[in-house]
C-alpha atoms as a PDB file:
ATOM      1  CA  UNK A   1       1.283 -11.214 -20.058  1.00  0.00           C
ATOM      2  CA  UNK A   2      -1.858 -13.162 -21.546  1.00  0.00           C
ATOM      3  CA  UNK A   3      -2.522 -10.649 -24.235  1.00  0.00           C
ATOM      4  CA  UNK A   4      -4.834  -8.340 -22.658  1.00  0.00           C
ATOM      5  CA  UNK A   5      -3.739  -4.980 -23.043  1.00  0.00           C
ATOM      6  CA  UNK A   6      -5.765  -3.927 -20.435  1.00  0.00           C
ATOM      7  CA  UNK A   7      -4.312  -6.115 -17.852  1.00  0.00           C
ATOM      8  CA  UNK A   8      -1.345  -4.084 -15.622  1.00  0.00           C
ATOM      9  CA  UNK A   9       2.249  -5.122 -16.227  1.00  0.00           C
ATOM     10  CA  UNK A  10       3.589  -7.997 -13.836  1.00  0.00           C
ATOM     11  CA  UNK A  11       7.008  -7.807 -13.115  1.00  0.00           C
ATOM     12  CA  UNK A  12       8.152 -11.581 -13.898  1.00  0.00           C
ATOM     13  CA  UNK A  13       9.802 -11.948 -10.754  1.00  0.00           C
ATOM     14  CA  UNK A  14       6.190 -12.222  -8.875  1.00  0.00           C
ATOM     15  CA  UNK A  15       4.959 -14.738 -11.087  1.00  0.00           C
ATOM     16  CA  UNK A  16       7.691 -17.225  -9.083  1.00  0.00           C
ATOM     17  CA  UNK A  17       6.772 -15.950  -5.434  1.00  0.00           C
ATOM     18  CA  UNK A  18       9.591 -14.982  -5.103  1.00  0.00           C
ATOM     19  CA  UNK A  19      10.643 -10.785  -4.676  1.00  0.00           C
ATOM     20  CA  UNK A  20      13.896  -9.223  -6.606  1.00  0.00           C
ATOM     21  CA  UNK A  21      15.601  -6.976  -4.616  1.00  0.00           C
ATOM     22  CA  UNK A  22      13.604  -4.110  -6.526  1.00  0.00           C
ATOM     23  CA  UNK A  23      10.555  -5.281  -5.330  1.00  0.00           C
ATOM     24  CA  UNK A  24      11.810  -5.172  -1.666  1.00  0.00           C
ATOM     25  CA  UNK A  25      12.822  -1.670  -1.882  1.00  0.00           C
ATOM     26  CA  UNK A  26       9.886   0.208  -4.047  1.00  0.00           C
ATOM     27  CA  UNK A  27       7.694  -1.931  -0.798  1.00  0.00           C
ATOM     28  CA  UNK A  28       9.885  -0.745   2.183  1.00  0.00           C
ATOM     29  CA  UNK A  29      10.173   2.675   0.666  1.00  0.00           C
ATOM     30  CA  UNK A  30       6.314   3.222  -0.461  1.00  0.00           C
ATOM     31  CA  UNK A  31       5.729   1.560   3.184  1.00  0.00           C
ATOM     32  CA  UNK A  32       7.071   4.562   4.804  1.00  0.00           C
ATOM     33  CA  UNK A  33       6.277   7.085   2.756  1.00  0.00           C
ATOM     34  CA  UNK A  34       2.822   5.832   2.538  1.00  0.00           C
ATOM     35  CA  UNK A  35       1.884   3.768   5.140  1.00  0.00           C
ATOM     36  CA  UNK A  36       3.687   4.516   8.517  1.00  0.00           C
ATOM     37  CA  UNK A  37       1.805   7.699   8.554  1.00  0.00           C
ATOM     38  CA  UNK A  38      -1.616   5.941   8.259  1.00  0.00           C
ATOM     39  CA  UNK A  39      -0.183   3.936  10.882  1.00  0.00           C
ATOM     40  CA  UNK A  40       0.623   6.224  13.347  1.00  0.00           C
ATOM     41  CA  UNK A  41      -2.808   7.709  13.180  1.00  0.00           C
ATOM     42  CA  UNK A  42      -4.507   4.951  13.764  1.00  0.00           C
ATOM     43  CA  UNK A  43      -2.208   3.687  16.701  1.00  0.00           C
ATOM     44  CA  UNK A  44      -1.622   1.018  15.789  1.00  0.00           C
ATOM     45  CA  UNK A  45       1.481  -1.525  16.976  1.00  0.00           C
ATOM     46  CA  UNK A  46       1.941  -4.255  15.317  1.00  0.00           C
ATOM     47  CA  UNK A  47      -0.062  -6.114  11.846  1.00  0.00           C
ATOM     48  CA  UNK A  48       0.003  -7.441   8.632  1.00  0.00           C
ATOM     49  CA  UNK A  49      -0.956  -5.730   5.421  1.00  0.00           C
ATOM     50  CA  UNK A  50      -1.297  -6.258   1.571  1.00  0.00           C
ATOM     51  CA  UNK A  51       1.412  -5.255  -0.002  1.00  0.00           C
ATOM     52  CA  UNK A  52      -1.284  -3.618  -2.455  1.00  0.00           C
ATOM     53  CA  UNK A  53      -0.163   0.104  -1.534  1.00  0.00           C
ATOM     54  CA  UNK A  54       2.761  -0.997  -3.335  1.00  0.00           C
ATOM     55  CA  UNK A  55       1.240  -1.518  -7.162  1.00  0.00           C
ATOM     56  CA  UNK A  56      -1.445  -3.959  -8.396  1.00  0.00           C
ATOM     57  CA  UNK A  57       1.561  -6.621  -8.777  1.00  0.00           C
ATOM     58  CA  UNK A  58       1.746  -6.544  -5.085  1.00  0.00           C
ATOM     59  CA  UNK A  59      -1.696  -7.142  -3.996  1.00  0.00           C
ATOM     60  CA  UNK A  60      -0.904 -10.794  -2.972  1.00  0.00           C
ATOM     61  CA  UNK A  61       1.951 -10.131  -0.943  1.00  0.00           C
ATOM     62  CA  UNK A  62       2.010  -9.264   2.340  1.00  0.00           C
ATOM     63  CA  UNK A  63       4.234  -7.232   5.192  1.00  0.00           C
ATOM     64  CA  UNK A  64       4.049  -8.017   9.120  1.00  0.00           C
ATOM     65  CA  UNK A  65       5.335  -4.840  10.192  1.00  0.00           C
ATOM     66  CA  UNK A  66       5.458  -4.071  14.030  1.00  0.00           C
ATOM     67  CA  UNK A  67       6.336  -0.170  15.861  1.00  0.00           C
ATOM     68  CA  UNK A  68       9.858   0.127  16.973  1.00  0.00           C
ATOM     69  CA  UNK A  69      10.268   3.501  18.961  1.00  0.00           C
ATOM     70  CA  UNK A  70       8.341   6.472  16.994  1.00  0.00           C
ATOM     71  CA  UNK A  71       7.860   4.335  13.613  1.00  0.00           C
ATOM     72  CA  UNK A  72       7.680   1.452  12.077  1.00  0.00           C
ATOM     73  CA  UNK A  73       9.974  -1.723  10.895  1.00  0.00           C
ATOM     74  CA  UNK A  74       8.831  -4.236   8.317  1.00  0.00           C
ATOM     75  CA  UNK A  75       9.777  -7.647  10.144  1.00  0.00           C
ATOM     76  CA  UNK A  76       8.808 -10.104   6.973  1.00  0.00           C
ATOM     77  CA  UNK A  77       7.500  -9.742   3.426  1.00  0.00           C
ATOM     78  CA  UNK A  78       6.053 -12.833   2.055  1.00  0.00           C
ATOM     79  CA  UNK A  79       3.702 -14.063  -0.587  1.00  0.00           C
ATOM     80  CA  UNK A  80      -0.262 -14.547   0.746  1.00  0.00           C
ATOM     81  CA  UNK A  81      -2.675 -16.242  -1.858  1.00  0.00           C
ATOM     82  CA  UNK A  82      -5.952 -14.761   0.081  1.00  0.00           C
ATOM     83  CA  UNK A  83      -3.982 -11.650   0.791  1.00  0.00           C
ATOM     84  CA  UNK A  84      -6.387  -8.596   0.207  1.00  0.00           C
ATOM     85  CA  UNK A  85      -5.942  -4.792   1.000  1.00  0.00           C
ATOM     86  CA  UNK A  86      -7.966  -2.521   3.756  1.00  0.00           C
ATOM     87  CA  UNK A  87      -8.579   0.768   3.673  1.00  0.00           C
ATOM     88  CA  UNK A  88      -6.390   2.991   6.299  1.00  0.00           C
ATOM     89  CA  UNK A  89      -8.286   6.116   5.082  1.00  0.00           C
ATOM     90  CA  UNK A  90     -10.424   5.729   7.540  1.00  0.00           C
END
């Protein structure tokens, strides 16, 4: 943390690029909770998104997910410098 109180808490496992175990499973399960229900109403198949959905820690990680029978599996979660979210509000 840099002082700012105003700034959202960083779990220190981010900072290194590299995800705890934690971190995998709050993604996977916000995912599809979230997500794969966004995803099935916009058809889609296969992507990548910001891992933003996930918490403001998140924002520069990312998740190639692809459909696998009536949902969706997360193939790969990895760390994206220019990552940004989209909006599947749509």
């Amino acid at each position: 943390m840099t002082g700012n109180t105003q700034e959202p808490e960083i779990n220190p496992t981010l900072i290194g690029h590299d995800l705890s175990d934690d971190d995998r499973e709050l993604i996977i399960s916000v995912f599809h909770e979230e997500i794969v229900p966004k995803l099935k109403r916009l058809q889609a198949r296969t992507g990548n998104l910001s891992c933003a959905f996930a918490g403001p820690g998140y924002e520069n990680w990312t998740v190639r997910f692809i459909s696998r029978g009536s949902g969706f599996d997360i193939a790969d979660i990895e760390y994206d410098e220019d990552a940004c979210g989209i909006d599947l509000d749509v």
